[in-house]
PDB file of N, CA and C in Angstrom:
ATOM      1  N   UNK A   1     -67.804  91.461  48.483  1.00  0.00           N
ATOM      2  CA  UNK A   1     -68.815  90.706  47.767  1.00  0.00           C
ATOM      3  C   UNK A   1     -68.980  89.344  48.438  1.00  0.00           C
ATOM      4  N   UNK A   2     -70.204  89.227  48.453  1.00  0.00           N
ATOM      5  CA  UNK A   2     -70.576  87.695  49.220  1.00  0.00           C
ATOM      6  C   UNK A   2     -70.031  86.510  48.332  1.00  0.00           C
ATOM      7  N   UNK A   3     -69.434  85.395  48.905  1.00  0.00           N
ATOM      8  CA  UNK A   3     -69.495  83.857  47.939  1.00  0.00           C
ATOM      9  C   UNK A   3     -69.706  83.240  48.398  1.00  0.00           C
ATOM     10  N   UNK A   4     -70.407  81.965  47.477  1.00  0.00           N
ATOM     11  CA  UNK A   4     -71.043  80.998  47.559  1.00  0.00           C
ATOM     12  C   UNK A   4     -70.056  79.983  47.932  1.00  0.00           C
ATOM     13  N   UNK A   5     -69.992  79.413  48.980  1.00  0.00           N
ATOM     14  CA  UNK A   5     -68.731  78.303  49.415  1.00  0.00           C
ATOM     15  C   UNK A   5     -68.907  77.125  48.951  1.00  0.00           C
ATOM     16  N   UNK A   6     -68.283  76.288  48.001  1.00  0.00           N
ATOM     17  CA  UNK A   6     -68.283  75.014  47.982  1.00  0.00           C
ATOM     18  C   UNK A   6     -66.972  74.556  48.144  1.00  0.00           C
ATOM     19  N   UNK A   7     -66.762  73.186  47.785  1.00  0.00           N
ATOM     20  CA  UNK A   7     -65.645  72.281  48.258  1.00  0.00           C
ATOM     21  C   UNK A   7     -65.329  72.214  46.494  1.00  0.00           C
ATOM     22  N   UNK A   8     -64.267  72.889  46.319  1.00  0.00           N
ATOM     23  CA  UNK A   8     -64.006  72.403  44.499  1.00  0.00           C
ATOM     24  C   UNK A   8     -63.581  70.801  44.077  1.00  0.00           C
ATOM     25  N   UNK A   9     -62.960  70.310  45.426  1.00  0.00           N
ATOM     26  CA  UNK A   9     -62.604  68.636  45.509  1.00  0.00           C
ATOM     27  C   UNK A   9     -64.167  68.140  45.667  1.00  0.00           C
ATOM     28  N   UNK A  10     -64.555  68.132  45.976  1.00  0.00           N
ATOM     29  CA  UNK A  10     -66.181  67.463  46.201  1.00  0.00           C
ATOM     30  C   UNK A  10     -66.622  67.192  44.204  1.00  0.00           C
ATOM     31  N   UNK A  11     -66.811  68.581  44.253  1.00  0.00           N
ATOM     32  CA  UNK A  11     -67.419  68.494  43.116  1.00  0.00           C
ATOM     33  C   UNK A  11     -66.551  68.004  41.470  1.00  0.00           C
ATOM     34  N   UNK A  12     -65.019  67.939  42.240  1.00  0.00           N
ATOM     35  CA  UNK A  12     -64.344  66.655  40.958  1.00  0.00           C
ATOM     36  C   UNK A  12     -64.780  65.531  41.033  1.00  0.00           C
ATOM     37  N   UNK A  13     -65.109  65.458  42.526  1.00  0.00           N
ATOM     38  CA  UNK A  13     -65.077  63.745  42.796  1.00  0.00           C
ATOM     39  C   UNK A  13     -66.587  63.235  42.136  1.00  0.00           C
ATOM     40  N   UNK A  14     -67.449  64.234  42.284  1.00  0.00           N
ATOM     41  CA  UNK A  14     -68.798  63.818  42.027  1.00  0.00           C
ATOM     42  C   UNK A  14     -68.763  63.595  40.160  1.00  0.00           C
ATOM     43  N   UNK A  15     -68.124  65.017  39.881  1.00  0.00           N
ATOM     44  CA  UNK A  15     -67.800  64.439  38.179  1.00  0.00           C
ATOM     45  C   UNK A  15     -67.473  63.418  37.804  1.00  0.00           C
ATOM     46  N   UNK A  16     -66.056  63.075  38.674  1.00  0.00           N
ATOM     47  CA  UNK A  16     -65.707  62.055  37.750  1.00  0.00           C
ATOM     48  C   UNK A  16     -66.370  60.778  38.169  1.00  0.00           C
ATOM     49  N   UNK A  17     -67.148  60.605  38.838  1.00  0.00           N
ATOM     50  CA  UNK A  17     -68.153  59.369  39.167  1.00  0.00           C
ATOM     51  C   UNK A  17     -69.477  59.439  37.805  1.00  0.00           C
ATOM     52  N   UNK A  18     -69.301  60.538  36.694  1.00  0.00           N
ATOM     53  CA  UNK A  18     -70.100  60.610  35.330  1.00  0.00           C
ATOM     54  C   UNK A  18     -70.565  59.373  34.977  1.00  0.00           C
ATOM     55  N   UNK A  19     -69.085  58.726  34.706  1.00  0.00           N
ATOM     56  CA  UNK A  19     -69.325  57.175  33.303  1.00  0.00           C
ATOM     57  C   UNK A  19     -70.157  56.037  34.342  1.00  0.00           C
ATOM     58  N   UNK A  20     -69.892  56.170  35.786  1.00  0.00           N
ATOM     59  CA  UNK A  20     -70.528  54.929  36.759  1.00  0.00           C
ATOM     60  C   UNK A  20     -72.667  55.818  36.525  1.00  0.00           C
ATOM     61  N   UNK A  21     -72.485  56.705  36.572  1.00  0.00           N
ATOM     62  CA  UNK A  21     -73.983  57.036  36.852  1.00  0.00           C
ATOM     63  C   UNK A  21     -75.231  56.624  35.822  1.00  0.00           C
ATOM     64  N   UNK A  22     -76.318  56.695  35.809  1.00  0.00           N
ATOM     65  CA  UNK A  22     -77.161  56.650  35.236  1.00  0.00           C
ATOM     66  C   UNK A  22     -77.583  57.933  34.668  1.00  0.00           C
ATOM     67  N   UNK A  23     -78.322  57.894  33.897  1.00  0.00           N
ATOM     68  CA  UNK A  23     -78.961  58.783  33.297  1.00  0.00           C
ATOM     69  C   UNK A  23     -79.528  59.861  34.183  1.00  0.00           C
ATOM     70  N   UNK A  24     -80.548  59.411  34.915  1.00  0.00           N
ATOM     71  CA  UNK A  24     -80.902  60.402  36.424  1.00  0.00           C
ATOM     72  C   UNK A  24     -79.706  60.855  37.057  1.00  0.00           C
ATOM     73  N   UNK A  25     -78.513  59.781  37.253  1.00  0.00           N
ATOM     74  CA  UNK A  25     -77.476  60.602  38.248  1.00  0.00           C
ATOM     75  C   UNK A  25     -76.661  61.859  37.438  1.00  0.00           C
ATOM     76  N   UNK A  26     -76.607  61.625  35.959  1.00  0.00           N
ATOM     77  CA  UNK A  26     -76.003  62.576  35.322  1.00  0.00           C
ATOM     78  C   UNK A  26     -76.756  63.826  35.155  1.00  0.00           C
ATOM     79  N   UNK A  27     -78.043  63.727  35.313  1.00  0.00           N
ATOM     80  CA  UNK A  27     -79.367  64.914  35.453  1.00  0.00           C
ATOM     81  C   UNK A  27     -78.912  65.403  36.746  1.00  0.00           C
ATOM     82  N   UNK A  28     -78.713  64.851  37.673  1.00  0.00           N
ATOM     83  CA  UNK A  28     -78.819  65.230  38.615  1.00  0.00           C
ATOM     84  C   UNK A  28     -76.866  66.568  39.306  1.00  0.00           C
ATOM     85  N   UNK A  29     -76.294  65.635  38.385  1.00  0.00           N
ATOM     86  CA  UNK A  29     -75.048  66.225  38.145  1.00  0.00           C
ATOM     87  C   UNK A  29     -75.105  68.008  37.445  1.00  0.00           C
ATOM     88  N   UNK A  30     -75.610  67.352  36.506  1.00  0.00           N
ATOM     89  CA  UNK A  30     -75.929  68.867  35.050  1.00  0.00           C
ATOM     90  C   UNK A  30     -76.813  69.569  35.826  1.00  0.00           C
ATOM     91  N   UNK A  31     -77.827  69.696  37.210  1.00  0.00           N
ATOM     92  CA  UNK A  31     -78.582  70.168  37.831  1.00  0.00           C
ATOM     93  C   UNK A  31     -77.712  71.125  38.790  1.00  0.00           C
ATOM     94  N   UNK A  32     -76.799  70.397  39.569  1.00  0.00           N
ATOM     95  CA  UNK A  32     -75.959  70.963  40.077  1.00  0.00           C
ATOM     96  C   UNK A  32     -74.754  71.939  39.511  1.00  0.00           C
ATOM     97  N   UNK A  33     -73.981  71.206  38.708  1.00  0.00           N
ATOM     98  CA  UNK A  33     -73.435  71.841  38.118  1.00  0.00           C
ATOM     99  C   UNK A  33     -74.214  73.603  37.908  1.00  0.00           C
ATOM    100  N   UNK A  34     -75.468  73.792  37.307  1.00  0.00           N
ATOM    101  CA  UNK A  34     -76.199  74.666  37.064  1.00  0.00           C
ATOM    102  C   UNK A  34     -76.413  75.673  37.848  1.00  0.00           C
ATOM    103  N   UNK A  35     -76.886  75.025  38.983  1.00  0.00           N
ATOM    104  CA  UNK A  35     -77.334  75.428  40.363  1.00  0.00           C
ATOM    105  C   UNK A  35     -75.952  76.217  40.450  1.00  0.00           C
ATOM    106  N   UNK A  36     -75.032  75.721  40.920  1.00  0.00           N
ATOM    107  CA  UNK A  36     -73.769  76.470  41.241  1.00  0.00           C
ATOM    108  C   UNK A  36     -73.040  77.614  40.133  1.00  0.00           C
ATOM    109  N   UNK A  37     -73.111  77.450  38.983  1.00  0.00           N
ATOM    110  CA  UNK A  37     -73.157  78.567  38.359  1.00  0.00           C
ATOM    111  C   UNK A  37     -74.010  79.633  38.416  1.00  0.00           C
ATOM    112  N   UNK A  38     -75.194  79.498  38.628  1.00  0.00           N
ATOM    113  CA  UNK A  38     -76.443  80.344  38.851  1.00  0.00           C
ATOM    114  C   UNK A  38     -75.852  81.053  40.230  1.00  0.00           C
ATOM    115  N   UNK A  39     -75.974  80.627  41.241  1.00  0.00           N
ATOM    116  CA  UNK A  39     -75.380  81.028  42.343  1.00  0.00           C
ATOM    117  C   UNK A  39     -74.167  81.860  42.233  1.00  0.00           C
ATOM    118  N   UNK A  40     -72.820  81.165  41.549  1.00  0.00           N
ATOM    119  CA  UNK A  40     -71.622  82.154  41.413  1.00  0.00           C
ATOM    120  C   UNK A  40     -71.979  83.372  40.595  1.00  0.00           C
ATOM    121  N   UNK A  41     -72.804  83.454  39.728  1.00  0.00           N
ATOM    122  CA  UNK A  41     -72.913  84.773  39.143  1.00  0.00           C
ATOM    123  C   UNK A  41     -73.197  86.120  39.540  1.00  0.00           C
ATOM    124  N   UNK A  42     -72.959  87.226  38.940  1.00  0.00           N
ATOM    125  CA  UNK A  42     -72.832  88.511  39.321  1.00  0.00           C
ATOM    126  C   UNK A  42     -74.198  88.792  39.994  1.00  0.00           C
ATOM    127  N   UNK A  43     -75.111  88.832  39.814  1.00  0.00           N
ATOM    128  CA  UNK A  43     -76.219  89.502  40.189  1.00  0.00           C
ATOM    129  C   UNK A  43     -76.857  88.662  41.509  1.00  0.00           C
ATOM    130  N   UNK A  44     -76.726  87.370  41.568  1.00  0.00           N
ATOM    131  CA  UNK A  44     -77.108  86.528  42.656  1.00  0.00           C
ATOM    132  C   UNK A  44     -75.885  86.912  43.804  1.00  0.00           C
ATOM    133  N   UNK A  45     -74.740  87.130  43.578  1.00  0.00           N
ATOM    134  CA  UNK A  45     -73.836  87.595  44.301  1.00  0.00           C
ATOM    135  C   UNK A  45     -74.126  88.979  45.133  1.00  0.00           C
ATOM    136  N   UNK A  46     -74.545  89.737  44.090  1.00  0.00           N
ATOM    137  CA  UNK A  46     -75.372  91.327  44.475  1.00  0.00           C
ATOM    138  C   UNK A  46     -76.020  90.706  45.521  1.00  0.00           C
ATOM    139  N   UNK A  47     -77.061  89.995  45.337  1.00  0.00           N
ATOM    140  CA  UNK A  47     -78.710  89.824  46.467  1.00  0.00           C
ATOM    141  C   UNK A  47     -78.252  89.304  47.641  1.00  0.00           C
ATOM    142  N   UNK A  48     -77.057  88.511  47.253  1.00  0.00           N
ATOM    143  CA  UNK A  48     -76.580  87.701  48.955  1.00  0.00           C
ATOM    144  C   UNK A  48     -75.836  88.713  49.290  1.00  0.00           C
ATOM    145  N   UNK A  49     -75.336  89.480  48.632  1.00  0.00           N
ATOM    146  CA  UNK A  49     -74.470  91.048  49.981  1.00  0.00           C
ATOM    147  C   UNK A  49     -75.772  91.498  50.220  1.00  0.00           C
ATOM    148  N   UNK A  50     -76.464  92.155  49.307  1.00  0.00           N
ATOM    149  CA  UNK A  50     -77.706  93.009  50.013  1.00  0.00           C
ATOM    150  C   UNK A  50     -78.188  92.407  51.308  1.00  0.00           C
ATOM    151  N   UNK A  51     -78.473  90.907  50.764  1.00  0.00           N
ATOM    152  CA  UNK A  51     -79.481  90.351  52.485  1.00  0.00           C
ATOM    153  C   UNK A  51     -78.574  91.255  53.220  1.00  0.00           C
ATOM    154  N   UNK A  52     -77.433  89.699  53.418  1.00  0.00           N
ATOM    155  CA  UNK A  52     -76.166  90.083  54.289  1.00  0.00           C
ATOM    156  C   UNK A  52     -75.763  91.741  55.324  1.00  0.00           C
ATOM    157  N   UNK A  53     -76.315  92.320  54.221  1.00  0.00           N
ATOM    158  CA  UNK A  53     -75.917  93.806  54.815  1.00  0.00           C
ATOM    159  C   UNK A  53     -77.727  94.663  55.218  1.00  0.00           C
ATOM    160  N   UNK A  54     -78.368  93.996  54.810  1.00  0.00           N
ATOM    161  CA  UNK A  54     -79.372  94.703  55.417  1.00  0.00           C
ATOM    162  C   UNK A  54     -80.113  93.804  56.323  1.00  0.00           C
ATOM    163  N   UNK A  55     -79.239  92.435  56.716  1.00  0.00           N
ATOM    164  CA  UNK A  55     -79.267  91.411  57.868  1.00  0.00           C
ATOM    165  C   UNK A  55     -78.773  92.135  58.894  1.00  0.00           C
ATOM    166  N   UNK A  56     -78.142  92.695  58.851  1.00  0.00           N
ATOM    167  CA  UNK A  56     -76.828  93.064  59.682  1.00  0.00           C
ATOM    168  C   UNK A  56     -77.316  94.075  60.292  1.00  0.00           C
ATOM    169  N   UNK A  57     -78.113  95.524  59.481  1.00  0.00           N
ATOM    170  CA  UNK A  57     -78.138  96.789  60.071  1.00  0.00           C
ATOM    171  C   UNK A  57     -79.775  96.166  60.967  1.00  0.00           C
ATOM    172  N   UNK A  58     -80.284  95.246  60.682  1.00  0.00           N
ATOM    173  CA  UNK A  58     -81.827  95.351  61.163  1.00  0.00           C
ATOM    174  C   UNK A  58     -81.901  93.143  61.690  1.00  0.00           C
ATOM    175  N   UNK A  59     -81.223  93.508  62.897  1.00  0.00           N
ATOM    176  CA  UNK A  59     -81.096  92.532  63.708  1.00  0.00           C
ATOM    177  C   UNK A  59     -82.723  91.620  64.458  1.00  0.00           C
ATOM    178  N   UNK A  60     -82.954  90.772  63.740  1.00  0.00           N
ATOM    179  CA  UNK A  60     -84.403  90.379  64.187  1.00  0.00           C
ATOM    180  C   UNK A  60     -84.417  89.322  65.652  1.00  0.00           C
ATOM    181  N   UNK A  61     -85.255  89.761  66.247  1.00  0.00           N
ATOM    182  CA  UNK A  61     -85.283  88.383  67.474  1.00  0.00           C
ATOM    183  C   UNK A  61     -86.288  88.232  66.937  1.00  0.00           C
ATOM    184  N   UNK A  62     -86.897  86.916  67.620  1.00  0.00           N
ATOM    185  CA  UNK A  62     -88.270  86.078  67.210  1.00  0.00           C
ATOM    186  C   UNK A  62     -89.166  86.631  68.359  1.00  0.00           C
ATOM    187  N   UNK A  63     -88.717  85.891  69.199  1.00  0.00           N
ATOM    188  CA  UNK A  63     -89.461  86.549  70.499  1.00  0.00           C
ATOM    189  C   UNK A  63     -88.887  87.515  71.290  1.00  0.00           C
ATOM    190  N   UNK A  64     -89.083  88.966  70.713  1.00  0.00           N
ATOM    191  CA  UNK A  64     -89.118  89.647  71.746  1.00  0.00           C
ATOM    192  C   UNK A  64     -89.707  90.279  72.369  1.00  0.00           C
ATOM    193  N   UNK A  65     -89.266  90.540  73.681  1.00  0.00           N
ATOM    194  CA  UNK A  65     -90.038  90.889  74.547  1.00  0.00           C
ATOM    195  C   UNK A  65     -90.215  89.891  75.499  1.00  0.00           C
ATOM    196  N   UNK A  66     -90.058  88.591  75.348  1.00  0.00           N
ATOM    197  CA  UNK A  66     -90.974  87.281  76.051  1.00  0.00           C
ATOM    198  C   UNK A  66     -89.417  86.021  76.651  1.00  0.00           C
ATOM    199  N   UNK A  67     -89.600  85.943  77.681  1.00  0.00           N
ATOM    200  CA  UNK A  67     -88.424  85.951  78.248  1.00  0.00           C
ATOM    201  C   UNK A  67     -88.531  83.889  77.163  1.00  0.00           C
ATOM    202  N   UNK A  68     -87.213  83.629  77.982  1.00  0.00           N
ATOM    203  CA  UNK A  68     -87.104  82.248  76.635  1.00  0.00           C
ATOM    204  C   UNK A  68     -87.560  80.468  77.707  1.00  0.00           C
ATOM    205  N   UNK A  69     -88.407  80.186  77.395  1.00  0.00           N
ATOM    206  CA  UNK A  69     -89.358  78.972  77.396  1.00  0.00           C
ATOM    207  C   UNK A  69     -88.397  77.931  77.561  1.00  0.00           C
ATOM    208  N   UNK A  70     -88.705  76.758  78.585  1.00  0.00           N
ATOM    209  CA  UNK A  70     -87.805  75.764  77.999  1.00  0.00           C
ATOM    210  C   UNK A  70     -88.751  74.856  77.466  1.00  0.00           C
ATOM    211  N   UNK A  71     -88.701  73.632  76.842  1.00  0.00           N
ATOM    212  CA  UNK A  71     -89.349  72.759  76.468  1.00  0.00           C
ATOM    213  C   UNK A  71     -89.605  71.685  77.378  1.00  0.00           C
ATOM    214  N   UNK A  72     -91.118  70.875  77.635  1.00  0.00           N
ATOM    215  CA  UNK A  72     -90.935  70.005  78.634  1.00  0.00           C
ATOM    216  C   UNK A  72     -90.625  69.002  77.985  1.00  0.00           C
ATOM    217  N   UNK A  73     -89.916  67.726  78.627  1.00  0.00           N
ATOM    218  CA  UNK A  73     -89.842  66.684  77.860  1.00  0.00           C
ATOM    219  C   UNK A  73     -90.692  65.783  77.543  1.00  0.00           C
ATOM    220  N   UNK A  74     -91.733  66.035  78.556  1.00  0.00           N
ATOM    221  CA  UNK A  74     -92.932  65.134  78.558  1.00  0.00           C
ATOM    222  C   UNK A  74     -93.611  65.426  77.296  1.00  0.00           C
ATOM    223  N   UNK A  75     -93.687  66.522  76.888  1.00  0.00           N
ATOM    224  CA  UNK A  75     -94.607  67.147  76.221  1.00  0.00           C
ATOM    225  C   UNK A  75     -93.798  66.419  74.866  1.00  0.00           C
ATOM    226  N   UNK A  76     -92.231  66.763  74.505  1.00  0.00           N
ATOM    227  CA  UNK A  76     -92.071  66.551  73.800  1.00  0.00           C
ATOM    228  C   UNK A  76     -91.845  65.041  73.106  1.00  0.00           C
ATOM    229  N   UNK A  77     -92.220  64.028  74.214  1.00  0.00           N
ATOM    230  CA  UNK A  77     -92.413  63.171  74.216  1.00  0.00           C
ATOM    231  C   UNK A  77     -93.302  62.811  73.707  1.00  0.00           C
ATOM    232  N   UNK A  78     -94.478  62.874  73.865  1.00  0.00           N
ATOM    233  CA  UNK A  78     -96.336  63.369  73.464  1.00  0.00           C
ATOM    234  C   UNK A  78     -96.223  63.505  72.197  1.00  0.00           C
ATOM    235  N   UNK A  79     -95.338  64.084  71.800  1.00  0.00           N
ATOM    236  CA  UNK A  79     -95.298  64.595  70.443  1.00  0.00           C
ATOM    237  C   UNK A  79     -95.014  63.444  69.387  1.00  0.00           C
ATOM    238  N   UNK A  80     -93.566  63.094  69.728  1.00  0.00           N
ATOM    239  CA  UNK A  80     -93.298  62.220  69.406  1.00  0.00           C
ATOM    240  C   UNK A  80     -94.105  60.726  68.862  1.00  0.00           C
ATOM    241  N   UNK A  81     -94.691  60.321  69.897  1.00  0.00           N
ATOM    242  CA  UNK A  81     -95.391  58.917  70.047  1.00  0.00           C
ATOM    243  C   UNK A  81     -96.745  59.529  68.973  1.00  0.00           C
ATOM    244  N   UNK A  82     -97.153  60.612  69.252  1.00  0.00           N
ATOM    245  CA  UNK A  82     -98.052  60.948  68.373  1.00  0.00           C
ATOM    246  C   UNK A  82     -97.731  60.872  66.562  1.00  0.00           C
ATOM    247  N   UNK A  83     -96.576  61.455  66.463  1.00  0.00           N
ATOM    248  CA  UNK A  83     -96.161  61.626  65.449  1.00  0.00           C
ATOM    249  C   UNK A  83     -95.769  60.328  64.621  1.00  0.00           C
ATOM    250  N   UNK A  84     -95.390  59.097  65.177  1.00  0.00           N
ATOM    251  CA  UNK A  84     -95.313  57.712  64.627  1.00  0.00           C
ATOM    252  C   UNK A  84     -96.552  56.724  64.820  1.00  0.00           C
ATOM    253  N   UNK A  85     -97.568  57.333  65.411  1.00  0.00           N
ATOM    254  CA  UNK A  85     -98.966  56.605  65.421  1.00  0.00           C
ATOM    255  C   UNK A  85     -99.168  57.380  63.860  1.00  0.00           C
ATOM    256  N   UNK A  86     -99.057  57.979  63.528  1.00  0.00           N
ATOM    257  CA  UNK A  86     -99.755  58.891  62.606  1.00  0.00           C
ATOM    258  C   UNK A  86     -99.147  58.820  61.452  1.00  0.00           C
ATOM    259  N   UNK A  87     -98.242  57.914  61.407  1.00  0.00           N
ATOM    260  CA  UNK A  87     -97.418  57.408  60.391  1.00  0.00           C
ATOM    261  C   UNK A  87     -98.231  56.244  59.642  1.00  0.00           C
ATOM    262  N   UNK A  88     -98.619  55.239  60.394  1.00  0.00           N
ATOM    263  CA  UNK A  88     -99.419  54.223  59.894  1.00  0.00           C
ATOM    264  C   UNK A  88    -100.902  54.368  59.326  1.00  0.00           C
ATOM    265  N   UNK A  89    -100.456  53.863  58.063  1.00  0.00           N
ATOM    266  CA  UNK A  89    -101.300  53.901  56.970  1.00  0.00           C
ATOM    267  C   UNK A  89    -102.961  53.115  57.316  1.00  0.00           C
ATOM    268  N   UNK A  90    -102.546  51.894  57.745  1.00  0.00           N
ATOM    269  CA  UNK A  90    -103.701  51.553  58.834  1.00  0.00           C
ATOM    270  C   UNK A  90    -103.707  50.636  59.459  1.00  0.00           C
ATOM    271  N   UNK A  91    -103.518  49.704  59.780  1.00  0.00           N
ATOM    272  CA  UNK A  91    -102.430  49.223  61.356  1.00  0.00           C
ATOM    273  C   UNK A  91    -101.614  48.826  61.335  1.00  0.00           C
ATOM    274  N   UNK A  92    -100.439  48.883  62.399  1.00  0.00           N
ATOM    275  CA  UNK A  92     -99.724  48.475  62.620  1.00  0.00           C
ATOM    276  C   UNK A  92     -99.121  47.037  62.485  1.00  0.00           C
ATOM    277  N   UNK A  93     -98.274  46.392  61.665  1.00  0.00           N
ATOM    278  CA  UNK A  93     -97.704  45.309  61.299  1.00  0.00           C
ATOM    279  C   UNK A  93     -97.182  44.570  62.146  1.00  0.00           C
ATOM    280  N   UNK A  94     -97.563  43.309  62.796  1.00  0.00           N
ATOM    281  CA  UNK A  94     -96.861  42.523  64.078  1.00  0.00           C
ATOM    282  C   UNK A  94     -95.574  41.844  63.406  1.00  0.00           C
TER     283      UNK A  94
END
């Protein structure tokens, strides 16, 4: 049977940080908390073996067939500079 891995020390430490939190951080606690029960349970346990095992028998490549690309840097450079022009809302702040 598949499990869900967490750190059981993590999640004391995050508890007992309760009485310091706010209202949102304790939502956000009781969210988790949730989340991870949902996850440990029987039937969500079922669906992560199923993937798992029908991951396994039916092995996917992305590209196949197509031998593997490298990236230029220039290009990905391009990208970049593009991508933080395109950030500004409408000009740039001296």
């Amino acid at each position: 049977m598949a499990v869900v891995m967490y750190d059981e020390n993590a999640i004391q430490v995050l508890n007992s940080f309760r009485p310091y939190l706010g209202h949102k951080g304790n939502l956000i606690l009781d969210t988790l908390d949730g989340l991870l029960n949902l996850l440990s349970s029987e039937p969500v346990q079922e669906f992560i073996s199923l993937q798992h095992n029908s991951s396994n028998q039916h092995t996917r490549q992305l590209f196949e067939g197509q031998e593997k690309r490298e990236a230029n840097p220039f290009t990905l450079f391009l990208i970049l500079i593009l991508l933080l022009l395109s950030d500004f809302n409408e000009s740039p702040k001296s």
